[in-house]
Protein backbone atom coordinates (compact mmCIF):
# COMPACT_ATOMS: atom_id res chain seq x y z
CA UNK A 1 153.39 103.03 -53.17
CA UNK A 2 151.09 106.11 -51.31
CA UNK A 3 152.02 109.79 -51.43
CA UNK A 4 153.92 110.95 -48.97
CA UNK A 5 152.04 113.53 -46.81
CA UNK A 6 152.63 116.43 -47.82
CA UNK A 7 153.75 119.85 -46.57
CA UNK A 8 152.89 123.12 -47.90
CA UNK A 9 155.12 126.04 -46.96
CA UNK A 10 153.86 129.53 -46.31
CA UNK A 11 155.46 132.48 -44.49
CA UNK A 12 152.06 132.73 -42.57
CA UNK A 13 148.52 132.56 -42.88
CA UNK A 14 147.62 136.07 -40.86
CA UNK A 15 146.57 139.26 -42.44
CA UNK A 16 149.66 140.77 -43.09
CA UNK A 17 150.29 137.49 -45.71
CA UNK A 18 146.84 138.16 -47.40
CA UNK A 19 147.62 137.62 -51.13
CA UNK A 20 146.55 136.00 -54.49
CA UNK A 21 150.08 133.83 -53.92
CA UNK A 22 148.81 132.52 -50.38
CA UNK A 23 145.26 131.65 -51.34
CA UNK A 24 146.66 129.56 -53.85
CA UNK A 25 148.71 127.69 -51.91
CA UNK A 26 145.62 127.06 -49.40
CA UNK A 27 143.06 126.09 -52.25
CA UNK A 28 145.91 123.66 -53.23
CA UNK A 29 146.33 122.31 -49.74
CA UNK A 30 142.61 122.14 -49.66
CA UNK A 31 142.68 120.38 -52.52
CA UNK A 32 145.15 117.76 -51.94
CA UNK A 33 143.75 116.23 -48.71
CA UNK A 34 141.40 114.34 -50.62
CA UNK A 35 144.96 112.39 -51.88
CA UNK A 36 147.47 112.38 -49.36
CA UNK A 37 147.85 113.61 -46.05
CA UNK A 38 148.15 117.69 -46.08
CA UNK A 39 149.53 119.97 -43.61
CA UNK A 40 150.26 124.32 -44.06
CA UNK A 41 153.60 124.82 -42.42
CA UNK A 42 154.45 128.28 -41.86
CA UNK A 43 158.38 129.49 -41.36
CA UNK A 44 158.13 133.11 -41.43
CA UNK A 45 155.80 133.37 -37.91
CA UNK A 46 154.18 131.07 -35.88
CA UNK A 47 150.42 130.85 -36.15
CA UNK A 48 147.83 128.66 -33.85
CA UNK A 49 146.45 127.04 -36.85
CA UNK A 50 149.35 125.66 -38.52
CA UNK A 51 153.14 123.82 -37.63
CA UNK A 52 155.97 125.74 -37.89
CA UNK A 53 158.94 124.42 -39.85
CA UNK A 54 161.62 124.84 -37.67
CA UNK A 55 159.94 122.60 -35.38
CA UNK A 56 158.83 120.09 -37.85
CA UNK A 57 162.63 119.73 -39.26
CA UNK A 58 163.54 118.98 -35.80
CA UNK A 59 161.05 115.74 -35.24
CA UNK A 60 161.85 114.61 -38.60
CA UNK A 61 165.76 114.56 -39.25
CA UNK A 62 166.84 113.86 -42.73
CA UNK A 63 167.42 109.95 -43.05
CA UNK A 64 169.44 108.00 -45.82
CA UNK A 65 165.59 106.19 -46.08
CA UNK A 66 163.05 107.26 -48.52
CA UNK A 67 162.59 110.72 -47.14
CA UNK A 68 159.06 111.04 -45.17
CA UNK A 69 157.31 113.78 -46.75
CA UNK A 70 157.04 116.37 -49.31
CA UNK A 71 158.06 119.49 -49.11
CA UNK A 72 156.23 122.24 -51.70
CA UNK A 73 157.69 125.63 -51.51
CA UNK A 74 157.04 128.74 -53.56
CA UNK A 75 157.63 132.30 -51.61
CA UNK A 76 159.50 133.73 -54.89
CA UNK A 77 162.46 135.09 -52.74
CA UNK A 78 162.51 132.79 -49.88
CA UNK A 79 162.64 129.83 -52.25
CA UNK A 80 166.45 129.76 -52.48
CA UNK A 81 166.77 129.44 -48.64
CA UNK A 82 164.00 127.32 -48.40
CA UNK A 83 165.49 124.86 -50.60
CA UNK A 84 169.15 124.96 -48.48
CA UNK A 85 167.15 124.14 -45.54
CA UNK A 86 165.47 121.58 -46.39
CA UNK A 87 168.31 119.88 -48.54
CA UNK A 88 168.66 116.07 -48.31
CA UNK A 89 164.55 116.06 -48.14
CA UNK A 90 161.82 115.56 -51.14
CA UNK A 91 161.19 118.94 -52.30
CA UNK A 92 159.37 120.52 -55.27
CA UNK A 93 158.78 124.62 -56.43
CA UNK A 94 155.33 125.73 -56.81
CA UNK A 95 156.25 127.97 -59.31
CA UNK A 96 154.33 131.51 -59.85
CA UNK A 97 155.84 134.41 -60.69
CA UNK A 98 159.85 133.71 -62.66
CA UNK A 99 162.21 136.31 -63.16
CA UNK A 100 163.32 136.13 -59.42
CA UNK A 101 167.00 135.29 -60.43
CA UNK A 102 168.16 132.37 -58.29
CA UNK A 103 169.03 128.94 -60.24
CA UNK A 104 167.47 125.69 -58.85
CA UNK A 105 169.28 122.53 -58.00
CA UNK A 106 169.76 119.75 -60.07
CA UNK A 107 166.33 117.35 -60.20
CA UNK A 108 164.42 119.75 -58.14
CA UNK A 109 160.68 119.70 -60.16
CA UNK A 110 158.74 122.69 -60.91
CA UNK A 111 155.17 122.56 -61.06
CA UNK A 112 154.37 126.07 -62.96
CA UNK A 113 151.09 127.66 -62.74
CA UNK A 114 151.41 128.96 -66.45
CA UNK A 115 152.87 128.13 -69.57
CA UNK A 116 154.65 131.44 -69.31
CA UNK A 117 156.64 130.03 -65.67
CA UNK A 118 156.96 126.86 -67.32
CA UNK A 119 158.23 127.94 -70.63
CA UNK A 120 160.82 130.14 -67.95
CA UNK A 121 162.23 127.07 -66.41
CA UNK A 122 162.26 125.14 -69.42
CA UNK A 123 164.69 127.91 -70.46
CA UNK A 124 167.21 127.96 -67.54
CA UNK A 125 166.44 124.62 -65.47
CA UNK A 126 166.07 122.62 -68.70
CA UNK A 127 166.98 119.20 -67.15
CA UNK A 128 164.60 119.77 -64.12
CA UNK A 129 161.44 117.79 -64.32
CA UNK A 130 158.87 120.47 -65.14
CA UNK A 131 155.30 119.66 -64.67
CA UNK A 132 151.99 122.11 -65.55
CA UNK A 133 149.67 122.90 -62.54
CA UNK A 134 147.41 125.62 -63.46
CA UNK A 135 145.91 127.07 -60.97
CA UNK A 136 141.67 126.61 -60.43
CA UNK A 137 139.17 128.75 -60.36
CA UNK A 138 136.91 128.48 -57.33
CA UNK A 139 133.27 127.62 -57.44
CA UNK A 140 132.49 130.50 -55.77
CA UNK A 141 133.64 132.63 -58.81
CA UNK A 142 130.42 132.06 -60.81
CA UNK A 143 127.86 134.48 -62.75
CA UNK A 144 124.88 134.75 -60.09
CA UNK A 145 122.31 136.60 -62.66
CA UNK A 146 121.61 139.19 -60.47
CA UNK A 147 121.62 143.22 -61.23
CA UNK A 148 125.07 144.95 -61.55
CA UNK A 149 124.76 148.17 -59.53
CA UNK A 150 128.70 148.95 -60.33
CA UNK A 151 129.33 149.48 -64.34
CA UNK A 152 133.26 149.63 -63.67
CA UNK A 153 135.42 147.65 -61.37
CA UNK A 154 139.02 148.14 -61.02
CA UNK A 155 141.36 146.86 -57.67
CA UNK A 156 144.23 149.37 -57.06
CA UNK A 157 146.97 147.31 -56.24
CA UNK A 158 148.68 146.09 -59.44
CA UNK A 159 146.74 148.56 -61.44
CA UNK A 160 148.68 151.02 -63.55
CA UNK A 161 148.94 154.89 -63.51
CA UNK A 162 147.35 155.14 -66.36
CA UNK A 163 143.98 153.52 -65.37
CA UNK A 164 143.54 154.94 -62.02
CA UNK A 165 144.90 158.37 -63.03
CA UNK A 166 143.24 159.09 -66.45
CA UNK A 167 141.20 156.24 -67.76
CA UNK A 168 138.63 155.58 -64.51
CA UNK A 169 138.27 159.43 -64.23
CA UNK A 170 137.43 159.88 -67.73
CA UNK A 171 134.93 156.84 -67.10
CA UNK A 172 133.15 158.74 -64.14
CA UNK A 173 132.84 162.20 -66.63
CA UNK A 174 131.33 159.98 -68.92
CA UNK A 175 128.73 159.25 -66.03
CA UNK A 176 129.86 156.13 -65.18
CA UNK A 177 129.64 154.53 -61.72
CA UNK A 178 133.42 153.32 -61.24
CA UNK A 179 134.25 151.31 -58.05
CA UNK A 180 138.08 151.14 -57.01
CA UNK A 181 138.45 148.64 -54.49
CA UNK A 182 141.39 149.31 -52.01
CA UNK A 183 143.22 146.43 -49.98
CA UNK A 184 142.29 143.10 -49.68
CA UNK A 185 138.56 140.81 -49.66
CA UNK A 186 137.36 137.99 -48.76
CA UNK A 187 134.29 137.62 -50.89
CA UNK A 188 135.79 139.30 -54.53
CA UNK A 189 133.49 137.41 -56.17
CA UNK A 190 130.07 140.08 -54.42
CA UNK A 191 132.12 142.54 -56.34
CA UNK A 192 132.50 141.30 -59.47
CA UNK A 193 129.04 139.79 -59.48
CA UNK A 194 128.04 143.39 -58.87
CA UNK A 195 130.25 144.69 -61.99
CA UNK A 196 129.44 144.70 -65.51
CA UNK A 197 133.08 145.58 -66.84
CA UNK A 198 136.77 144.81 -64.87
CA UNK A 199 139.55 146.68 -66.17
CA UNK A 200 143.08 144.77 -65.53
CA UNK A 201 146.41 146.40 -66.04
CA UNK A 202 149.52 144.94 -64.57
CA UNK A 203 151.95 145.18 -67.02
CA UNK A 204 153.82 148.35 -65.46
CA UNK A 205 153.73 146.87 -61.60
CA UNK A 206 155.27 143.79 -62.62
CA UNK A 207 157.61 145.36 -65.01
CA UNK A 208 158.92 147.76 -61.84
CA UNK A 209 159.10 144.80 -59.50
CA UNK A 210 161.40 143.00 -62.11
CA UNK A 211 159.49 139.41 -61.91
CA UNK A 212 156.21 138.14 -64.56
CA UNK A 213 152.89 137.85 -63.83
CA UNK A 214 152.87 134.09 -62.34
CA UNK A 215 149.41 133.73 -63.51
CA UNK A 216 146.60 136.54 -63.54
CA UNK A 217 143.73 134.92 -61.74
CA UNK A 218 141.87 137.96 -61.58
CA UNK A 219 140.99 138.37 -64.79
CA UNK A 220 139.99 134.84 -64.97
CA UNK A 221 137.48 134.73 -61.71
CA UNK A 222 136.11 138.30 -62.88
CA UNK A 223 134.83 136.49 -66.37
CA UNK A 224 133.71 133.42 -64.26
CA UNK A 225 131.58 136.04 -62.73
CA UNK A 226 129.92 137.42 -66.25
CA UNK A 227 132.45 140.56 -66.33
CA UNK A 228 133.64 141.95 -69.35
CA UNK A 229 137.63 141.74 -69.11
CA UNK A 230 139.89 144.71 -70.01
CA UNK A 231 143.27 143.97 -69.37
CA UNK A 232 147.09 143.80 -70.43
CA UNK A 233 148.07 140.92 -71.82
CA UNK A 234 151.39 140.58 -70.33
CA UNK A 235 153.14 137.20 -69.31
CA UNK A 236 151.23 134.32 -68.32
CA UNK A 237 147.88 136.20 -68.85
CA UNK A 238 148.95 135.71 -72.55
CA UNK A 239 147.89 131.74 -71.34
CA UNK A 240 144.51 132.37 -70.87
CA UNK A 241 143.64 135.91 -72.68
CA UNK A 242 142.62 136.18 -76.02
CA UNK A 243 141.39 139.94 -77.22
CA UNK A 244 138.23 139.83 -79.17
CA UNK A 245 137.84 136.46 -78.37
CA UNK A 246 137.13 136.53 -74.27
CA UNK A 247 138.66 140.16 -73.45
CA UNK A 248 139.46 143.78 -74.66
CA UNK A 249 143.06 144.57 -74.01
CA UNK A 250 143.39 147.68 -72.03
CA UNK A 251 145.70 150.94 -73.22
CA UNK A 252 146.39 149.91 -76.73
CA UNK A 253 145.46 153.37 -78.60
CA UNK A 254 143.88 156.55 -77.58
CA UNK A 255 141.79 157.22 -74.31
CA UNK A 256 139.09 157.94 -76.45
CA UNK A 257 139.04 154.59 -77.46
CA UNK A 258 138.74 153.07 -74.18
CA UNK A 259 136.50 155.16 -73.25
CA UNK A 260 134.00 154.40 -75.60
CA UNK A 261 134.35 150.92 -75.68
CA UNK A 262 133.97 150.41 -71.72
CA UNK A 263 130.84 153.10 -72.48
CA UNK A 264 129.02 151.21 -75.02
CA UNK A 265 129.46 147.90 -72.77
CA UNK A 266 127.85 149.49 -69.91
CA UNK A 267 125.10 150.99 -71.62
CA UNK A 268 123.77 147.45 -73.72
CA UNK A 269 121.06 145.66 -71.66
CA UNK A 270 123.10 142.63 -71.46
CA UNK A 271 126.83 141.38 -72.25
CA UNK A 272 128.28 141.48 -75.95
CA UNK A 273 128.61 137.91 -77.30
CA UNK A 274 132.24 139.29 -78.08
CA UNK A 275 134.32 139.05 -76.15
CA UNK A 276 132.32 135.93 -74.25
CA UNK A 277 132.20 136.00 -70.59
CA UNK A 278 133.62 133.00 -69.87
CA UNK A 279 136.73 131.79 -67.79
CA UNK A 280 138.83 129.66 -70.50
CA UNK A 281 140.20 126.35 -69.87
CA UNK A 282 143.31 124.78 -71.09
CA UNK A 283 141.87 121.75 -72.65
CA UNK A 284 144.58 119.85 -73.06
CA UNK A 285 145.02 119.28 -68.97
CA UNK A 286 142.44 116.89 -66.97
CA UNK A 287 139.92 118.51 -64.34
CA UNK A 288 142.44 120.43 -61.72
CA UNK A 289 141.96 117.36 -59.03
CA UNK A 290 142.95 114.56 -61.18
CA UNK A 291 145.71 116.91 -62.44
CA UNK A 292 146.81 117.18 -59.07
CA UNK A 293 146.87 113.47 -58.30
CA UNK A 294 148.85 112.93 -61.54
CA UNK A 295 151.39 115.31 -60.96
CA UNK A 296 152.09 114.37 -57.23
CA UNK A 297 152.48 110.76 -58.30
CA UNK A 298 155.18 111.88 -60.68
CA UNK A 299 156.65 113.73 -58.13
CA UNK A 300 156.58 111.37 -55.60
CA UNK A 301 158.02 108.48 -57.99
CA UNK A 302 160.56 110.82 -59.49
CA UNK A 303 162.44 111.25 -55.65
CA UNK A 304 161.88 107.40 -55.40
């Protein structure tokens, strides 16, 4: 039996929606039109370049018959609502961050991001069907070869006190040339191909705004791009972050220590061997498309 076309809801696409969460959801969309039928639905504000959900629910009333499409949602704290609106209809939760609080119904399936969301959900929806989706890294996130001009790169939102307030000024006394990169981009990956070390601390935003870290793509895009990786290893970056195997981890003694170790990676000629500078993979899983494929097929047959 085919997929059922599928629907991927956002709040919008605009500016004011720009985040790691909503580029996801488009690279998935992307991604699954070469296996069913794909459509970004929007429900927070209408956009030109995308359906809006209100009037979608309208032309397609729920029906007794095997329900016409499926419905992904994943806006952490519009999920509940979501999923009361669009009850009686084939739905699944894109899972990314967990901690938000709300229970799911009975034989609605997850498809987590991380072992760290699954592992969540496994814990309080145990007799949902859970599936791993991990999310991809884009081709565009690759080591170019070129010169690094920055020796630091650090983005401020998500990053803790103690890196922009102490750490990145004590890297600028020690004379090095540390870029903080305010709001968003569309072309991250000119930066980090321009940086020789990214320095990743989230533990103490997402421990103030109560939910995990869904993922930590980041982290993962910045060593696609050659960077050396120092970063917290909390929640699902614990998935894909090893320390002295592909990153440092950020914060864990003195200043002094930082400092000299994001120093002395700086000044070599070319990247230690240790920790590698390379985005991992979880072996176990087949290339993201086929992954994909497989789990909408066991989505699709499990609301059959």
């Amino acid at each position: 039996m085919p997929l059922r076309p599928l629907k991927v809801l956002v709040p919008g696409t605009g500016p004011r929606f720009q985040c790691g969460g909503l580029a996801v959801e488009l690279q998935l969309a992307a991604t699954a039109q070469a296996l069913a039928p794909t459509q970004v639905v929007t429900y927070g504000q209408r956009q030109p370049d995308a359906p809006f959900l209100e009037d979608l629910l309208r032309k397609q009333p729920v029906s007794l018959q095997r329900p016409a499409s499926l419905w992904l949602v994943s806006w952490g704290f519009h999920v509940p609502r979501l999923l009361l609106r669009l009850r009686g209809r084939a739905v699944a939760y894109h899972a990314h961050s967990s901690g938000y609080g709300f229970p799911l119904p009975p034989g609605v399936p997850v498809l987590a991001v991380s072992r760290n969301t699954m592992a969540y959900w496994g814990a309080h929806a145990p007799r949902n069907p859970l599936f791993l989706l991990p999310n991809a890294v884009d081709p565009a996130f690759h080591n170019r070869g070129g010169a690094r001009d920055l020796d630091v790169l650090v983005q401020r939102r998500k990053t803790s006190v103690y890196v922009l307030r102490t750490l990145a000024p004590a890297l600028r006394q020690r004379g090095l040339r540390v870029h903080v990169q305010e709001g968003w981009v569309d072309r991250l990956e000119d930066l980090f191909n321009r940086s020789k070390v990214y320095l990743y601390d989230s533990a103490d935003h997402w421990h103030q705004a109560g939910v995990s870290e869904g993922f930590g793509l980041p982290p993962l895009e910045a060593l696609a791009c050659g960077c050396v990786v120092f970063s917290s290893l909390n929640h699902a970056l614990a998935d894909h972050l090893t320390p002295g195997v592909n990153c440092f981890q950020i914060g864990a003694g003195t200043l002094a220590t930082d400092v000299e170790r994001i120093w002395s990676v700086c000044r070599m000629e070319t990247s230690p061997p240790t920790p590698s500078a390379s985005a991992p993979r979880d072996n176990h899983l087949p290339h993201p498309h086929h992954r994909l494929a497989q789990v909408l097929h066991e989505v699709n047959a499990h609301w059959d």
